[in-house]
C-alpha atoms as a PDB file:
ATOM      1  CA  UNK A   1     -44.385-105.465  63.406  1.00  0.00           C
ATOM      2  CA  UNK A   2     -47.572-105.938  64.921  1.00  0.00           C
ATOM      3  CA  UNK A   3     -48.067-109.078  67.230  1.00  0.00           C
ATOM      4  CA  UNK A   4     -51.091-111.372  66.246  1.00  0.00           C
ATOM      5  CA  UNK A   5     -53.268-112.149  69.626  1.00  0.00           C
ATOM      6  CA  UNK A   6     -53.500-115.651  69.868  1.00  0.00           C
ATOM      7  CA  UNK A   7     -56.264-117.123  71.995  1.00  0.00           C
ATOM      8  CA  UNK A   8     -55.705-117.980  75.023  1.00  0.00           C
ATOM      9  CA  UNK A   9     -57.728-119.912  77.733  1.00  0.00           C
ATOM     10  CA  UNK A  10     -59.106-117.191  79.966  1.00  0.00           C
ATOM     11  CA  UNK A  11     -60.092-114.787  76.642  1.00  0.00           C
ATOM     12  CA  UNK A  12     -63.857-114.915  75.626  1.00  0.00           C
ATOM     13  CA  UNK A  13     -65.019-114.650  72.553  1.00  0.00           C
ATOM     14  CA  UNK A  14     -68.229-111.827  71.563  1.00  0.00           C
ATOM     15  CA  UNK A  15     -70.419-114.499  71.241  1.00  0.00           C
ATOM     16  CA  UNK A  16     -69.900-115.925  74.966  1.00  0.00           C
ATOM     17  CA  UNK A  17     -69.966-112.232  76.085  1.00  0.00           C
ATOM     18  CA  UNK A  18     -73.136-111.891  74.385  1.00  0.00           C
ATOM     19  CA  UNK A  19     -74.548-115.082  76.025  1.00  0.00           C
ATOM     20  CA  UNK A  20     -73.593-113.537  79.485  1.00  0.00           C
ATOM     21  CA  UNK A  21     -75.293-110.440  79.016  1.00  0.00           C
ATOM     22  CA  UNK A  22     -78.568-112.324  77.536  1.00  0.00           C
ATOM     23  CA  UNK A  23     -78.497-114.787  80.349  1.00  0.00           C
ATOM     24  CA  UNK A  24     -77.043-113.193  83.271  1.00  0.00           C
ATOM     25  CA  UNK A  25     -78.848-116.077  85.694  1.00  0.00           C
ATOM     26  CA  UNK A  26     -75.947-118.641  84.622  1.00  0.00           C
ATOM     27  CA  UNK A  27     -72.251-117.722  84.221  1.00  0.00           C
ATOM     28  CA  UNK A  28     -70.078-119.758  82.988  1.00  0.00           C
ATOM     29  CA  UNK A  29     -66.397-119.805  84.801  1.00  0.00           C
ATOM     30  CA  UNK A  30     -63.970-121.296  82.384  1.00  0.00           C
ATOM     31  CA  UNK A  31     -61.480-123.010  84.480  1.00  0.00           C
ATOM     32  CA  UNK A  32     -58.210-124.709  83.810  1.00  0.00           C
ATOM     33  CA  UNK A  33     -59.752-128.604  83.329  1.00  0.00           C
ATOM     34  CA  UNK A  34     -63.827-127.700  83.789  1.00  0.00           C
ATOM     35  CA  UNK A  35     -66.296-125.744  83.453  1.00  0.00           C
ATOM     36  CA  UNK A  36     -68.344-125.097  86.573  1.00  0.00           C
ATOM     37  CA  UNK A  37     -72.274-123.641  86.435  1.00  0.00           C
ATOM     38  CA  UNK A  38     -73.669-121.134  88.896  1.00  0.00           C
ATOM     39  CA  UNK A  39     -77.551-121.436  89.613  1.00  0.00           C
ATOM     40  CA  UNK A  40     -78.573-117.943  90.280  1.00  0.00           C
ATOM     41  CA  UNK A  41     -82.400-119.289  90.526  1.00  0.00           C
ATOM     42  CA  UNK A  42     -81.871-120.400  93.991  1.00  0.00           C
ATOM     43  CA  UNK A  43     -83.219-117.160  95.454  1.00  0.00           C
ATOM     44  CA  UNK A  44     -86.746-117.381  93.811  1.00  0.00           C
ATOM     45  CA  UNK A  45     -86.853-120.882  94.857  1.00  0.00           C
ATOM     46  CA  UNK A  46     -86.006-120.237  97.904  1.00  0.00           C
ATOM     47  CA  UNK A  47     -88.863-117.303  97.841  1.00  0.00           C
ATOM     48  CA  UNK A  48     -91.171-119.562  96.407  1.00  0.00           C
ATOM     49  CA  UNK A  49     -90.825-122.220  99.316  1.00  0.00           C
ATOM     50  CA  UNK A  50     -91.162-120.107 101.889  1.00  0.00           C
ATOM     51  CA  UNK A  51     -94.447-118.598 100.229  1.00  0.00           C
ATOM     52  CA  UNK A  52     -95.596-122.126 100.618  1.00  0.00           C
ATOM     53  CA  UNK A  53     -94.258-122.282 103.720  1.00  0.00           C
ATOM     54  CA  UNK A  54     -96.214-118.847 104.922  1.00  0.00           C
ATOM     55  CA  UNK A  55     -99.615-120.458 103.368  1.00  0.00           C
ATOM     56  CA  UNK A  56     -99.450-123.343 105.518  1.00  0.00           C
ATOM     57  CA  UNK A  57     -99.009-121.956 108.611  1.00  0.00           C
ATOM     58  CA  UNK A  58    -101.762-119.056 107.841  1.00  0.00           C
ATOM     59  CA  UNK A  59    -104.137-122.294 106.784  1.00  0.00           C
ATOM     60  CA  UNK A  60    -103.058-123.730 109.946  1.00  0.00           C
ATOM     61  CA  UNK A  61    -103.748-120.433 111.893  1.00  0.00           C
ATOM     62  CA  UNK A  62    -107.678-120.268 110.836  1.00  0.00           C
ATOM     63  CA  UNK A  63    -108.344-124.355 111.118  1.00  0.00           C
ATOM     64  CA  UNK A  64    -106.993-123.523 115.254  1.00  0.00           C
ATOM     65  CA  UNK A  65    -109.086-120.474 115.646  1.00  0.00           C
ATOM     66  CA  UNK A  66    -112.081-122.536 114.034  1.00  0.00           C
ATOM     67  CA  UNK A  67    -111.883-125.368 115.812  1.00  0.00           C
ATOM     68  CA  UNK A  68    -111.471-123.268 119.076  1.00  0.00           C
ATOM     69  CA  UNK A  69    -114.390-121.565 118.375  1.00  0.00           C
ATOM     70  CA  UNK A  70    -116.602-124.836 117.334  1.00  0.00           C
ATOM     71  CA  UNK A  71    -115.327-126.798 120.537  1.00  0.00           C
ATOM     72  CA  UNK A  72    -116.636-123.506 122.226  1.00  0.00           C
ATOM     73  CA  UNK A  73    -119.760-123.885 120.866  1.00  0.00           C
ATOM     74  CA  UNK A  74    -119.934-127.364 121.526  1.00  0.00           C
ATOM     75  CA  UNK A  75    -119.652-126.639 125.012  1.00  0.00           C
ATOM     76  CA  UNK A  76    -121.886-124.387 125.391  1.00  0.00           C
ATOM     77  CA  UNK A  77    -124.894-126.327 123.509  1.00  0.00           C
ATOM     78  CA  UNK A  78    -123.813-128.800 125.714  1.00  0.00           C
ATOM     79  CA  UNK A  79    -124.232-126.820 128.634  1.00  0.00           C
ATOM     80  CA  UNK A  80    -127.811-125.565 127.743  1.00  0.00           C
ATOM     81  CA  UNK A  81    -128.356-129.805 127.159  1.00  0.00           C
ATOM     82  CA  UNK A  82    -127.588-130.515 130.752  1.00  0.00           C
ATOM     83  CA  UNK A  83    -129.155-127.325 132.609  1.00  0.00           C
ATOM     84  CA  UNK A  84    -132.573-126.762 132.305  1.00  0.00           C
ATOM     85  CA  UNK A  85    -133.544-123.182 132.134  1.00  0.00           C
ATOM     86  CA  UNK A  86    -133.941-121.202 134.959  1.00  0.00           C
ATOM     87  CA  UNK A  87    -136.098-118.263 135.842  1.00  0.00           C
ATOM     88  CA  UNK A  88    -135.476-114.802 137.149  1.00  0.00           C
ATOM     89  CA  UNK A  89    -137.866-111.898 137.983  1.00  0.00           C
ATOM     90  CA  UNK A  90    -137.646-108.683 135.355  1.00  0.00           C
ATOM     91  CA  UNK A  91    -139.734-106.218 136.519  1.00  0.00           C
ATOM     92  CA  UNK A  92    -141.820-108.358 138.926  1.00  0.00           C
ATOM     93  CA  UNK A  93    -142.469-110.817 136.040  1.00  0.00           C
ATOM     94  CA  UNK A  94    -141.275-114.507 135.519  1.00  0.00           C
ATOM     95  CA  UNK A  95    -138.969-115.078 132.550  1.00  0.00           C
ATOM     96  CA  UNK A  96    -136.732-117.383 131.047  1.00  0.00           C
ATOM     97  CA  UNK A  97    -133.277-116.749 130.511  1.00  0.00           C
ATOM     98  CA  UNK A  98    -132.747-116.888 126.306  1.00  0.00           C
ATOM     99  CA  UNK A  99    -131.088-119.796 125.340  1.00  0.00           C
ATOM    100  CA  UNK A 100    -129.475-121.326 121.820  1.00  0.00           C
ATOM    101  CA  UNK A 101    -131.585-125.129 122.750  1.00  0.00           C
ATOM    102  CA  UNK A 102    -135.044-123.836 123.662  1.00  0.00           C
ATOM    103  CA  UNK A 103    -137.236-124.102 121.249  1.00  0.00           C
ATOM    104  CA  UNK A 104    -138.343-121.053 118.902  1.00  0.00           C
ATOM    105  CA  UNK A 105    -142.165-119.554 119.366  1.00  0.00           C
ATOM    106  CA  UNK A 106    -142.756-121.021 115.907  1.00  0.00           C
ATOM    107  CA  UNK A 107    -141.447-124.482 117.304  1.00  0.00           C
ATOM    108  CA  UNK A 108    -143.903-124.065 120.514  1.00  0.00           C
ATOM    109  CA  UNK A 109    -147.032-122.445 118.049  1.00  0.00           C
ATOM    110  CA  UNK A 110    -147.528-125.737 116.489  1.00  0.00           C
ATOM    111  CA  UNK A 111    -146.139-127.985 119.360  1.00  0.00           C
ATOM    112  CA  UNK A 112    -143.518-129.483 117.327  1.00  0.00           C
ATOM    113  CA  UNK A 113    -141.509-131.124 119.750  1.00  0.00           C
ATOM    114  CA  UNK A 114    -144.671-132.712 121.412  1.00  0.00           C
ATOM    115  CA  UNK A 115    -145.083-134.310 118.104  1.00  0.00           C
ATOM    116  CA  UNK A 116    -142.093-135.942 117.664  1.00  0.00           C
ATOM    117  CA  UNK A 117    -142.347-137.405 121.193  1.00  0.00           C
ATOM    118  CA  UNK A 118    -145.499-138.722 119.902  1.00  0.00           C
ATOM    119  CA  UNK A 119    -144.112-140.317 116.801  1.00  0.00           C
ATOM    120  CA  UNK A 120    -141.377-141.905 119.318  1.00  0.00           C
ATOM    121  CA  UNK A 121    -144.392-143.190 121.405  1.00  0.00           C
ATOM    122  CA  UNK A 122    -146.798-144.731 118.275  1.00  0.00           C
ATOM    123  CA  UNK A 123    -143.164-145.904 116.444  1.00  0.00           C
ATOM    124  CA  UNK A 124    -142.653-148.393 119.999  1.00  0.00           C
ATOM    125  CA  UNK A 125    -146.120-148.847 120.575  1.00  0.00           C
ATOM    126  CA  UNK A 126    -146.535-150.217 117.181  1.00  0.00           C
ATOM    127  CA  UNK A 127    -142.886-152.260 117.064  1.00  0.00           C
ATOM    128  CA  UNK A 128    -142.624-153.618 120.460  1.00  0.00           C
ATOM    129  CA  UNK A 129    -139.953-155.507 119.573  1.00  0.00           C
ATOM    130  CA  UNK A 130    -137.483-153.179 119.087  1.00  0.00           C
ATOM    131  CA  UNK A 131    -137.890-151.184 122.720  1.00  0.00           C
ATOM    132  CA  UNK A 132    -134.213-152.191 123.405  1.00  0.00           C
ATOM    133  CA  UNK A 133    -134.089-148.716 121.109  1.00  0.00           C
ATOM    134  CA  UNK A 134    -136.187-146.998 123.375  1.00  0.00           C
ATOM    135  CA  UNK A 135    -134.281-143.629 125.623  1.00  0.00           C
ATOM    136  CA  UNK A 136    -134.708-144.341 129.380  1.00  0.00           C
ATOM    137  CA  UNK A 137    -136.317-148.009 128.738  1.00  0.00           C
ATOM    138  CA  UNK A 138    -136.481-149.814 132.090  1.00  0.00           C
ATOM    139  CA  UNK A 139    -136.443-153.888 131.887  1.00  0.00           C
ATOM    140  CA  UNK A 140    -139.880-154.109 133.787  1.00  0.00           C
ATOM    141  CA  UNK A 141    -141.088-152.004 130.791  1.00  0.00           C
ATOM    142  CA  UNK A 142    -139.535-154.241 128.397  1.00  0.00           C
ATOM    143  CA  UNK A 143    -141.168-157.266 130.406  1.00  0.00           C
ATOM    144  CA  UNK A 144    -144.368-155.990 129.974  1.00  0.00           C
ATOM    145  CA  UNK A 145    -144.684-154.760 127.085  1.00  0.00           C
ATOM    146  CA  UNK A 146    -142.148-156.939 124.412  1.00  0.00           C
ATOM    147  CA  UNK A 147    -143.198-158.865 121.487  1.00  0.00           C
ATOM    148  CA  UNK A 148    -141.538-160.643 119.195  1.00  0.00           C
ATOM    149  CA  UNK A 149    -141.938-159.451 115.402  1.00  0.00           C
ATOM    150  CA  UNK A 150    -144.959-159.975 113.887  1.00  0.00           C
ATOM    151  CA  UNK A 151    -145.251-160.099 110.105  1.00  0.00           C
ATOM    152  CA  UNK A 152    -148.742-160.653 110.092  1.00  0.00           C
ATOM    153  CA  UNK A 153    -150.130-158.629 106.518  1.00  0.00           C
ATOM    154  CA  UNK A 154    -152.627-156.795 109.314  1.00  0.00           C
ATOM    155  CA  UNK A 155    -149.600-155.746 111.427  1.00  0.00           C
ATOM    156  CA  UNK A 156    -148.106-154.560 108.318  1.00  0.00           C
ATOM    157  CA  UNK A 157    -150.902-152.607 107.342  1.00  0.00           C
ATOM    158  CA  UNK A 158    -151.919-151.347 110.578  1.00  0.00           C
ATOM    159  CA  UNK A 159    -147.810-150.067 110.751  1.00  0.00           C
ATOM    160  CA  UNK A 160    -148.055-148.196 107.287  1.00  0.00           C
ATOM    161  CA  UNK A 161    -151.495-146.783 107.893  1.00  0.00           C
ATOM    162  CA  UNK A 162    -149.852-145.166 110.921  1.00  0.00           C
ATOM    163  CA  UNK A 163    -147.113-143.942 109.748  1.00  0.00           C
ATOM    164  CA  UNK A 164    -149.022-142.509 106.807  1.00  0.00           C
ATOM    165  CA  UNK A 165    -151.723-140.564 109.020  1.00  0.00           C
ATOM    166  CA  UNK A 166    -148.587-139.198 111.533  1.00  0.00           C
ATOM    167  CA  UNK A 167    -147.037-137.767 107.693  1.00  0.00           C
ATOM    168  CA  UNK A 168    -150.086-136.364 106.679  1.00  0.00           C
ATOM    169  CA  UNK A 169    -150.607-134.739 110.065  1.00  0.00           C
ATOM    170  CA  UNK A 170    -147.550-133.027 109.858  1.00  0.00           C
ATOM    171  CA  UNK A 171    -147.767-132.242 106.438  1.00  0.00           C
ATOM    172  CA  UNK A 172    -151.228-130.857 107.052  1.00  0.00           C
ATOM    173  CA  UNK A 173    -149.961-128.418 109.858  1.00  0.00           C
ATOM    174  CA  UNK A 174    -148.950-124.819 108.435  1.00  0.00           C
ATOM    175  CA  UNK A 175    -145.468-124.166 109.709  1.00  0.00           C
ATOM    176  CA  UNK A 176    -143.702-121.361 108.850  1.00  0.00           C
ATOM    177  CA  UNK A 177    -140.296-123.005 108.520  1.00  0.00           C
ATOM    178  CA  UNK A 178    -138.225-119.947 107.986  1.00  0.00           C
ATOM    179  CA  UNK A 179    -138.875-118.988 111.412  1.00  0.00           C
ATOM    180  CA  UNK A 180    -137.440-122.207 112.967  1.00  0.00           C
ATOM    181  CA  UNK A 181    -133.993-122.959 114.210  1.00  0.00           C
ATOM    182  CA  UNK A 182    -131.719-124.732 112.135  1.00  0.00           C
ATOM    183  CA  UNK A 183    -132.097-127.925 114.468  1.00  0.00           C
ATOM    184  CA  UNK A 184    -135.511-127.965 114.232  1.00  0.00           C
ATOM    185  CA  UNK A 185    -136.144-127.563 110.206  1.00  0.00           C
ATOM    186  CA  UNK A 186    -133.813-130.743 110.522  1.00  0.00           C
ATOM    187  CA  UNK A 187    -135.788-132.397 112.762  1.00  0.00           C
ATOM    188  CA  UNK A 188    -138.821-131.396 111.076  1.00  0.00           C
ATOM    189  CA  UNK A 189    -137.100-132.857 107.832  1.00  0.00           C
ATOM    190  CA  UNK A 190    -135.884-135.858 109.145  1.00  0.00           C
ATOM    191  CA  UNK A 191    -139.117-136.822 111.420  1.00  0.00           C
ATOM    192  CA  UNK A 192    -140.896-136.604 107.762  1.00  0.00           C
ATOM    193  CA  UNK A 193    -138.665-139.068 105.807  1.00  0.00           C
ATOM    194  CA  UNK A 194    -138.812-141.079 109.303  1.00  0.00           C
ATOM    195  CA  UNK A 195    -142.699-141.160 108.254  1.00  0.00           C
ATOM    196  CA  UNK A 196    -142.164-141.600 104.648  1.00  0.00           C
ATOM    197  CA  UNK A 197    -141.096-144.886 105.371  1.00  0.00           C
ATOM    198  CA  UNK A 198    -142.935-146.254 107.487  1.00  0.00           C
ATOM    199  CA  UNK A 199    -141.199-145.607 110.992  1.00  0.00           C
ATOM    200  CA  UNK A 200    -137.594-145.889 109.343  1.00  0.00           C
ATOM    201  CA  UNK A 201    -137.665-149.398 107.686  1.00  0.00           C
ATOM    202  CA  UNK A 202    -137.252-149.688 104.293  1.00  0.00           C
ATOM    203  CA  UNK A 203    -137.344-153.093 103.638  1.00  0.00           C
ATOM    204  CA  UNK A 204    -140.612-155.332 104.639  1.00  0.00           C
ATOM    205  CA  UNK A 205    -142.593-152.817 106.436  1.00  0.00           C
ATOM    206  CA  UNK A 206    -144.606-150.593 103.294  1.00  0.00           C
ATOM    207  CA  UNK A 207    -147.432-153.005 103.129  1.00  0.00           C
ATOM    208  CA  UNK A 208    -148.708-151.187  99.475  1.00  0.00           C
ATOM    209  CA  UNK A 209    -145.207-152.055  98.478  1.00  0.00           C
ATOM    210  CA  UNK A 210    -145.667-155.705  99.013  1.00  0.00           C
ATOM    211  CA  UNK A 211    -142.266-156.388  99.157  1.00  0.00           C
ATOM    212  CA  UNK A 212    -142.783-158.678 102.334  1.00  0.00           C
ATOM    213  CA  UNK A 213    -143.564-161.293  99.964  1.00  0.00           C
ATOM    214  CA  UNK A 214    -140.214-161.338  98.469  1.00  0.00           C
ATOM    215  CA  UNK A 215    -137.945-162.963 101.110  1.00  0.00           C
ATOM    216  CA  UNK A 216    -134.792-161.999 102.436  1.00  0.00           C
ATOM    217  CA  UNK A 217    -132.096-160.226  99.744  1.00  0.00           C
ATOM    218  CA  UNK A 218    -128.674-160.215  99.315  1.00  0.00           C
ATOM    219  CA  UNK A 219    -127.661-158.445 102.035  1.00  0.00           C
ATOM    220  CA  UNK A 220    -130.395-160.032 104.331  1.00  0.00           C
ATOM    221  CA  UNK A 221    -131.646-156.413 105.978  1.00  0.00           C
ATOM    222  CA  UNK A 222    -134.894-157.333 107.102  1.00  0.00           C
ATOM    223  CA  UNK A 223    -136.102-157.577 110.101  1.00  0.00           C
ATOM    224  CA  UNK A 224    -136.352-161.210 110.631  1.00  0.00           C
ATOM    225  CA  UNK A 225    -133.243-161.611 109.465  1.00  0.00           C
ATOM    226  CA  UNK A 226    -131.962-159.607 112.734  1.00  0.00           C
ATOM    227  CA  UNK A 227    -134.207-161.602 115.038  1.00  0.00           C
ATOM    228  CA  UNK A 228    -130.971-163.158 116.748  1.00  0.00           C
ATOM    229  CA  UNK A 229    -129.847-159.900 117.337  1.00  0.00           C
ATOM    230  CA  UNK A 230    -133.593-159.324 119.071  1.00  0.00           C
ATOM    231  CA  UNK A 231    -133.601-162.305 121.093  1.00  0.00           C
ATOM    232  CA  UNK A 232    -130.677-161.942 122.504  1.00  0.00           C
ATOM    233  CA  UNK A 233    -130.955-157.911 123.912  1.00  0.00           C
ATOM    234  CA  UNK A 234    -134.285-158.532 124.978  1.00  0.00           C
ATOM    235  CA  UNK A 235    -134.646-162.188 126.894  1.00  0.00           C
ATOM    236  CA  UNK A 236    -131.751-161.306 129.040  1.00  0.00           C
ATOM    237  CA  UNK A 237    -134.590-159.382 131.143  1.00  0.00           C
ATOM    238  CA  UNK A 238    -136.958-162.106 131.033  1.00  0.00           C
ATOM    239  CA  UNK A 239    -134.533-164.738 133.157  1.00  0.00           C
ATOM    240  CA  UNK A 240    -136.630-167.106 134.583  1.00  0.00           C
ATOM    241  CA  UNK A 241    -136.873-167.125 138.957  1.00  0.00           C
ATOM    242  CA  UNK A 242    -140.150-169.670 139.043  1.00  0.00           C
ATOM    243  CA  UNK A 243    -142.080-171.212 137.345  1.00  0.00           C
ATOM    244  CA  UNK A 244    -144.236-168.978 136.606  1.00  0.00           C
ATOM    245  CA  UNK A 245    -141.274-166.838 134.253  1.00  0.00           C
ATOM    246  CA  UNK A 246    -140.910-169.962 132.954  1.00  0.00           C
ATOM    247  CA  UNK A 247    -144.211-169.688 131.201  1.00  0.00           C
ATOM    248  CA  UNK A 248    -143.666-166.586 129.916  1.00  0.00           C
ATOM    249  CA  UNK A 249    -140.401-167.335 128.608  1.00  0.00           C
ATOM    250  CA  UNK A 250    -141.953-170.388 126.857  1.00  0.00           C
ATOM    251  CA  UNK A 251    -144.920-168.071 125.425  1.00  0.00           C
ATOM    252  CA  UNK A 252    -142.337-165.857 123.806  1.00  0.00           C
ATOM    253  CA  UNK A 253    -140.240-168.695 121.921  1.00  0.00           C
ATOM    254  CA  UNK A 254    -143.720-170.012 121.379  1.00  0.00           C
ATOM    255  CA  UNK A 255    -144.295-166.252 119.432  1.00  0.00           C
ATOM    256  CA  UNK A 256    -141.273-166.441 117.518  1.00  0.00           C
ATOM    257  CA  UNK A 257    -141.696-169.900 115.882  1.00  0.00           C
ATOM    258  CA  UNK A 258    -145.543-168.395 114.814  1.00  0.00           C
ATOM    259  CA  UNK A 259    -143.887-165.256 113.449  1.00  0.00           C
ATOM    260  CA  UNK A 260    -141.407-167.314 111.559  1.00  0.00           C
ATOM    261  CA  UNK A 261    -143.833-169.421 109.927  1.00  0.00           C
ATOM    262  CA  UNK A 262    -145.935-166.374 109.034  1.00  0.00           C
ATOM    263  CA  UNK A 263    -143.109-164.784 107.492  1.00  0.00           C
ATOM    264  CA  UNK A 264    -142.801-168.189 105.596  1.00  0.00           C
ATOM    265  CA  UNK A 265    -146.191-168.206 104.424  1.00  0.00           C
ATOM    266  CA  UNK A 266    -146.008-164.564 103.252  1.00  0.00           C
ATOM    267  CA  UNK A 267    -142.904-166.052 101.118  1.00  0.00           C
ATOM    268  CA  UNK A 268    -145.348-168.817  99.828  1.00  0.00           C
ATOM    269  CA  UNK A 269    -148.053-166.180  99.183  1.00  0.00           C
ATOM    270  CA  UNK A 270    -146.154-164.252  96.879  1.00  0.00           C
ATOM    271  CA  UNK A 271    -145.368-167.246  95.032  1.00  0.00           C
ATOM    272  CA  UNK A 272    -149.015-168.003  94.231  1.00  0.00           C
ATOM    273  CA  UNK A 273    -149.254-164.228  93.771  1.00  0.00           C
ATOM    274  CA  UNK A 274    -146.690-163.805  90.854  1.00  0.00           C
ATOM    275  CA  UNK A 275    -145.143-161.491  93.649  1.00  0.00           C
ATOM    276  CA  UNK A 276    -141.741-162.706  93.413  1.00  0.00           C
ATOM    277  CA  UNK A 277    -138.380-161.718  92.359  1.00  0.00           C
ATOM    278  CA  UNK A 278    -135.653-164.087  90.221  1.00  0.00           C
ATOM    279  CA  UNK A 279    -134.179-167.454  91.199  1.00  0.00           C
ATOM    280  CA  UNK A 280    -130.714-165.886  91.339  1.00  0.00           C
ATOM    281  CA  UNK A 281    -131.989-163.375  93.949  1.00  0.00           C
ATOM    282  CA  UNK A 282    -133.684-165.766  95.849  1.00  0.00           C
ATOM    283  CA  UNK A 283    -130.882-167.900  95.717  1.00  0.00           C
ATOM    284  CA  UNK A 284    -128.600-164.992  97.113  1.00  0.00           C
ATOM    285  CA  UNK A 285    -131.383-163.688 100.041  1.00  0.00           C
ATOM    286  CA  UNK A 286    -131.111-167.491 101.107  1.00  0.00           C
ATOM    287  CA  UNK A 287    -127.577-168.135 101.057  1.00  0.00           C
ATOM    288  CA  UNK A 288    -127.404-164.907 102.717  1.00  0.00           C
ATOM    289  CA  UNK A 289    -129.955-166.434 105.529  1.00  0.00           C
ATOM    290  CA  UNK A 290    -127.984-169.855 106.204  1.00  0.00           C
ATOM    291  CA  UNK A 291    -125.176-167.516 106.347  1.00  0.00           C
ATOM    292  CA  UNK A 292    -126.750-165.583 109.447  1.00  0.00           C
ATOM    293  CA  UNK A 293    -128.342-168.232 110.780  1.00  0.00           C
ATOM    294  CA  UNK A 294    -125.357-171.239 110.166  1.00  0.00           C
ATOM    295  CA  UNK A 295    -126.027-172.943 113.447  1.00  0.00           C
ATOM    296  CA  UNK A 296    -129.761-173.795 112.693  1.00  0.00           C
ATOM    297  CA  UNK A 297    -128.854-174.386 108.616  1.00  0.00           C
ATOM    298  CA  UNK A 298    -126.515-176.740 109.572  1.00  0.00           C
ATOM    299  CA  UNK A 299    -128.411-179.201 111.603  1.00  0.00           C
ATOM    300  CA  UNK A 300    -131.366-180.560 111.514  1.00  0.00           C
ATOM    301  CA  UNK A 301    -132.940-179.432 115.032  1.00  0.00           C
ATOM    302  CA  UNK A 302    -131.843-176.250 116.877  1.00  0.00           C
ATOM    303  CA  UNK A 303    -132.106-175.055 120.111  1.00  0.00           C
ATOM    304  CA  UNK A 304    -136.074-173.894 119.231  1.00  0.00           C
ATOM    305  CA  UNK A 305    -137.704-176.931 117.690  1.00  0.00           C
ATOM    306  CA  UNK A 306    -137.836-175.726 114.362  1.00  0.00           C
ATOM    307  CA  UNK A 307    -135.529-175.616 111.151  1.00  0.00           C
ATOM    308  CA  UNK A 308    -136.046-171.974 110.075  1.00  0.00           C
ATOM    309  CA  UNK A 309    -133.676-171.782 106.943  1.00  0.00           C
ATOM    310  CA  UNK A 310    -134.426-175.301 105.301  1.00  0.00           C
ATOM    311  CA  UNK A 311    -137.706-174.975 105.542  1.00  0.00           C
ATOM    312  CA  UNK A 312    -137.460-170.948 103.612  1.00  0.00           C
ATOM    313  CA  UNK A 313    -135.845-173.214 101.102  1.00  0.00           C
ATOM    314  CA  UNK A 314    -138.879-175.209 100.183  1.00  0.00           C
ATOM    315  CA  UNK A 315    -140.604-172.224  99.980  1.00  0.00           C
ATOM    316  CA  UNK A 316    -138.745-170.476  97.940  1.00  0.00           C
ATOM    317  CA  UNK A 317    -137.650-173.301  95.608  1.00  0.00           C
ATOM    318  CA  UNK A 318    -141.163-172.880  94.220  1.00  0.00           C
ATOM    319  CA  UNK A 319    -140.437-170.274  92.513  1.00  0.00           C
ATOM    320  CA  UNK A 320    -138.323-172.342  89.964  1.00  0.00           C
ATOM    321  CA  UNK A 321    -141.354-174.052  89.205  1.00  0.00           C
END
């Protein structure tokens, strides 16, 4: 008699022999109680992560060797900053030794760099009250030559006229910029939107623009606005010792209260104008004013004998008439 095969637990069926072969990355180990699975994908993951791995330290590897090399760089421009160039004899003739900061004969044809010091010069010359900004400024230059701001219309237009003929002078001169250095087409770039706007002040100084009859805005950026801020880096080198500094001292608060209420009546100009802007911004420029100047808004006399903010606000509540 032939014996039937009965199944037992460790026989498998064709159809989970089949599934082994198909699927060889799991096998499945029948055991007495459980079944336990096998991940055979571990190796590629393991693969993939230290791919990763390897891509993060080569990225790492060329960030070092490129900062390395810009710190080198760095050192040597700053080098060339601090040494001036020095001459040697080649062939019996003066020279000077190449270097990355001198200027390019294209630079030195059209005598660029003496006409950005002379931008620097007309841009003080013209706003004397911002010489606190000035390189190598000494405080018996600021004592002779401050002023407070003036927003006189004429100051304003002399200003923009300025800065206008300095653009046009540079715009005028045929440069070949393709042979400049990279520092100096950005110079030459930058000293022309300097220009543009009139010495680097957007707000209150393009006289044509007329926004100097607006008032302050929101964010309160010009310049009288910041003349705390002006006071207070530029008196320190006007400390009275007699009485005589005592005078001048008094003439300079004396300037400030006239260029106050001149910025005031270019306020009440535009007004009678049609120059001005909504009561919602003029609301905000003079909230934004008390705000700065909280000391004087909040009392009726301040240290100068004048109420700057309160008296902006009758100015500029005529514009809700």
């Amino acid at each position: 008699m032939t014996e039937k095969s009965t199944p037992t637990a460790y026989s498998a069926d064709s159809t989970e022999l089949d599934s082994f072969f198909n699927n060889p990355s799991t096998m499945a180990i029948r055991g007495d109680s459980d079944f336990q699975d096998v991940d055979m994908e571990n190796p590629r993951r393991c693969s993939r992560q230290r791919l990763i791995v390897g891509i993060i330290v080569i990225l790492s590897i060329i960030c070092l060797v490129i900062g390395i090399v810009l710190i080198s760089l760095a050192k040597d421009k700053k080098e060339c900053y601090s040494k001036p160039a020095q001459s040697h004899l080649q062939n019996g003739t003066a020279s000077v030794n190449p270097d990355v900061c001198a200027p390019s004969e294209e630079a030195t044809r059209v005598s660029l760099i003496n006409f950005l010091e002379k931008v620097q010069a007309k841009a003080f010359a013209l706003n004397p009250n911002t010489l606190n900004f000035k390189p190598q400024t000494s405080g018996e230059e600021i004592r002779m030559n401050f002023k407070p701001y003036d927003p006189t219309p004429s100051e304003i237009k002399r200003r923009t006229d300025e800065a206008w003929r300095l653009l046009a002078e540079i715009n005028d001169t045929n440069i070949n910029v393709g042979k400049l250095k990279p520092r100096e087409r950005k110079a030459l770039s930058q000293v022309k939107f300097y220009l543009r706007h009139v010495f680097g002040q957007p707000y209150d100084a393009n006289y044509y623009t007329a926004d100097w009859m607006l008032g302050p805005n929101f964010f309160c950026w010009q310049p009288i606005c910041t003349i705390g801020r002006e006071m207070s880096s530029h008196l320190r080198h006007f400390a009275p010792r007699n009485i005589s500094d005592m005078d001048v001292m008094r003439n300079i608060l004396e300037a400030y209260k006239k260029s106050i209420n001149q910025y005031i009546e270019n306020v009440k100009h535009g007004v009678r104008t049609g120059m001005v802007g909504s009561v919602e911004e003029c609301r905000a420029g003079l909230d934004s004013m008390k705000d700065i100047f909280s000391h004087i808004a909040t009392s009726e006399t301040g240290t100068i004998q004048f109420n700057l903010t309160l008296r902006l606000n009758s100015s500029l509540l005529l514009l809700r008439v």
